[in-house]
C-alpha atoms as a PDB file:
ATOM      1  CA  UNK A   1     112.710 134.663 134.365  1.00  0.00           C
ATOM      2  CA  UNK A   2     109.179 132.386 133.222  1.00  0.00           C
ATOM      3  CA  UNK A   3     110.132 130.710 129.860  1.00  0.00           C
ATOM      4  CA  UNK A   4     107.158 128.497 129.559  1.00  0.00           C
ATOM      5  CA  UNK A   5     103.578 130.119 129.427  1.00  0.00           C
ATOM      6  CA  UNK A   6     100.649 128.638 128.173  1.00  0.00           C
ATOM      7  CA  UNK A   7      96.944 129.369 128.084  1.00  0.00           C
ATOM      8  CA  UNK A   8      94.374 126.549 127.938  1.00  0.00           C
ATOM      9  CA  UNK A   9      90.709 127.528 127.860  1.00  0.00           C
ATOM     10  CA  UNK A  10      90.973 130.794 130.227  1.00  0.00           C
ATOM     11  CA  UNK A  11      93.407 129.229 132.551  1.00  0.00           C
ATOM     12  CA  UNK A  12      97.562 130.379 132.400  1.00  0.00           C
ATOM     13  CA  UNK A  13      99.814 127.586 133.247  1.00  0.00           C
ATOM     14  CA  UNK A  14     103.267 128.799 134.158  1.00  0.00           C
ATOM     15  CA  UNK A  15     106.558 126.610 133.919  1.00  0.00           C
ATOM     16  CA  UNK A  16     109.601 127.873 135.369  1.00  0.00           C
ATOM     17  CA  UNK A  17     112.556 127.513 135.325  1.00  0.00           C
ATOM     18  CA  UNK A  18     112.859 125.821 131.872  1.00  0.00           C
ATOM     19  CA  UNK A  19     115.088 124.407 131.397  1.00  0.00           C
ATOM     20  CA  UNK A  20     115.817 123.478 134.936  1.00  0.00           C
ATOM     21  CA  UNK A  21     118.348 122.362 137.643  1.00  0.00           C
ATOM     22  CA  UNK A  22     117.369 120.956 140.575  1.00  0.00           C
ATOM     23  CA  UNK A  23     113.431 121.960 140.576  1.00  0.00           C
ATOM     24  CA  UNK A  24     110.950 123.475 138.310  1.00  0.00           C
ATOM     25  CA  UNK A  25     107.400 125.395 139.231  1.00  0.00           C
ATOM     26  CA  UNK A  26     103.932 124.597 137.860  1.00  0.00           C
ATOM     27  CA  UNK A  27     101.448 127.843 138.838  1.00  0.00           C
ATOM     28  CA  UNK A  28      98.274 127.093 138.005  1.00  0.00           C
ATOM     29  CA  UNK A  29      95.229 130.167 138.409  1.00  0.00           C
ATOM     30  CA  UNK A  30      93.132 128.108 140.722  1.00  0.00           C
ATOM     31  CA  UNK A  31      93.198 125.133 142.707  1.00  0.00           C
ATOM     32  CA  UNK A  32      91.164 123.056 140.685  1.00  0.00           C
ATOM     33  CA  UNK A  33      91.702 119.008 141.049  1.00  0.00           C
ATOM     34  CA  UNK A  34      94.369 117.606 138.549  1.00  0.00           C
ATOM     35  CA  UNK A  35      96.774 114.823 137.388  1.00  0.00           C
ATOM     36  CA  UNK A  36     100.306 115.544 136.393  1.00  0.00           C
ATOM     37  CA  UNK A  37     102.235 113.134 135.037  1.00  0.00           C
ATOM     38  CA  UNK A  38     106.136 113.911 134.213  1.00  0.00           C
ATOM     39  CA  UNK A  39     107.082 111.533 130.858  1.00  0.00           C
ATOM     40  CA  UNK A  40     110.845 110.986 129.471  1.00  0.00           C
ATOM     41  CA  UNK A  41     111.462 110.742 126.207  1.00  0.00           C
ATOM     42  CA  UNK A  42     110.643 107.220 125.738  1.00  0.00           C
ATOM     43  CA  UNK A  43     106.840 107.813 126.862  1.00  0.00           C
ATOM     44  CA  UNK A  44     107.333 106.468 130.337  1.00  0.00           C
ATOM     45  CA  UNK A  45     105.866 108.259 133.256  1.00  0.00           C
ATOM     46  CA  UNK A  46     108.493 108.833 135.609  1.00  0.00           C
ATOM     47  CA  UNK A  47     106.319 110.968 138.674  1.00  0.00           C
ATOM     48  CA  UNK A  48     102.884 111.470 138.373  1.00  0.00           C
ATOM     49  CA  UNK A  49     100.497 114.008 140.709  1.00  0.00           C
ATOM     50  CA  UNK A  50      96.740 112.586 141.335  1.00  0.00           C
ATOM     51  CA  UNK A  51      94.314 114.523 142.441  1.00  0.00           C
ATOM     52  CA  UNK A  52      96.326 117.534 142.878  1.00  0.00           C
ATOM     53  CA  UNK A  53      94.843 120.820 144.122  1.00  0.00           C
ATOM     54  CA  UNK A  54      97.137 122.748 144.379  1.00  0.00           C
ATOM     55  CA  UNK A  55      97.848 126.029 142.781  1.00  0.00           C
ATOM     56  CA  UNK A  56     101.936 126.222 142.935  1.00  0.00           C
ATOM     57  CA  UNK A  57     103.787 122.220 142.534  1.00  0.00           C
ATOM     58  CA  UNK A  58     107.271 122.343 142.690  1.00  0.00           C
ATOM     59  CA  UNK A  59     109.005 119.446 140.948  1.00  0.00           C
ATOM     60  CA  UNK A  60     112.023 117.869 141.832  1.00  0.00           C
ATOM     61  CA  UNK A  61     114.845 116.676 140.287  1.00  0.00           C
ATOM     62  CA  UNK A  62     115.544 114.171 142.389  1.00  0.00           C
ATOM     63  CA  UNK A  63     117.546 111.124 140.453  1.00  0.00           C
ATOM     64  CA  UNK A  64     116.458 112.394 136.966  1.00  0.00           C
ATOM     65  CA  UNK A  65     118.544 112.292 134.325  1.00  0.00           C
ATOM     66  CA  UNK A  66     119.180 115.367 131.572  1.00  0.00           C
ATOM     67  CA  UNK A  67     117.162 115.307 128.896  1.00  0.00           C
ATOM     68  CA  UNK A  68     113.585 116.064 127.595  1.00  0.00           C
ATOM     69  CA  UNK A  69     110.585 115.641 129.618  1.00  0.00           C
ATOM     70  CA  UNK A  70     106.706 116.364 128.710  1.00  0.00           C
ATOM     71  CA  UNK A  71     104.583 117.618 131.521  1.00  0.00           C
ATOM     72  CA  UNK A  72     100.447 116.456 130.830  1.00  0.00           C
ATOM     73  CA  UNK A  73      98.467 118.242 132.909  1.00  0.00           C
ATOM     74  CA  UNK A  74      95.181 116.519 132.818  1.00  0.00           C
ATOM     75  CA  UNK A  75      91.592 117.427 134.791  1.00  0.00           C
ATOM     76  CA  UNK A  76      90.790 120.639 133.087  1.00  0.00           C
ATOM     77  CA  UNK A  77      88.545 120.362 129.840  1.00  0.00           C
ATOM     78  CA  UNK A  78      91.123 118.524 128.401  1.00  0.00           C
ATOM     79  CA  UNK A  79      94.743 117.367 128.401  1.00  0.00           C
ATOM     80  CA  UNK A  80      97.720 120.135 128.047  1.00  0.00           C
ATOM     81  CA  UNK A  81     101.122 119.113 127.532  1.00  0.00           C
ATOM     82  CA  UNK A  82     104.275 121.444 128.486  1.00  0.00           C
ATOM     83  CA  UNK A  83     107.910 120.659 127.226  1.00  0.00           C
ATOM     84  CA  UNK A  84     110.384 120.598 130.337  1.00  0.00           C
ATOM     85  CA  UNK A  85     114.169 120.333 129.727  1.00  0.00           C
ATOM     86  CA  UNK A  86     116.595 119.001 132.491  1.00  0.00           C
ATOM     87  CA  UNK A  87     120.061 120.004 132.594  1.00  0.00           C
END
């Protein structure tokens, strides 16, 4: 099931699953270069991606704790952020 869709200036961004376990997906439509930074909820970046090209980036869960995350995918025209819940 894909909870988390979002369009940005022709180009889908898919997050799934949301909320999520043990990993989540990013699918991007191309493999354009990117950053991706993961934030908590106190603003600090906890994993960040630079100069990603990829068009699939799993992310793991790997000594997170639950809560609410922001995903900013930045790289494109401008910066997108995405809500990602750990459970």
């Amino acid at each position: 099931m894909i909870v988390g869709i979002s369009e940005l200036e022709s180009e889908t961004i898919l997050l799934y699953p949301n909320p999520m376990t043990d990993r989540a997906y990013l699918e991007f439509e191309d493999s354009s270069t990117r950053t991706i930074r993961l934030v908590d909820s106190m603003g600090k970046v906890v994993r960040i991606w630079e100069n990603n090209s990829t068009q699939r980036l799993e992310v793991k869960r790997e000594g997170l704790a639950n809560g609410n995350y922001i995903i900013q995918v930045s790289g494109m025209k401008q910066e997108f952020n995405l809500k990602l819940v750990l459970n």
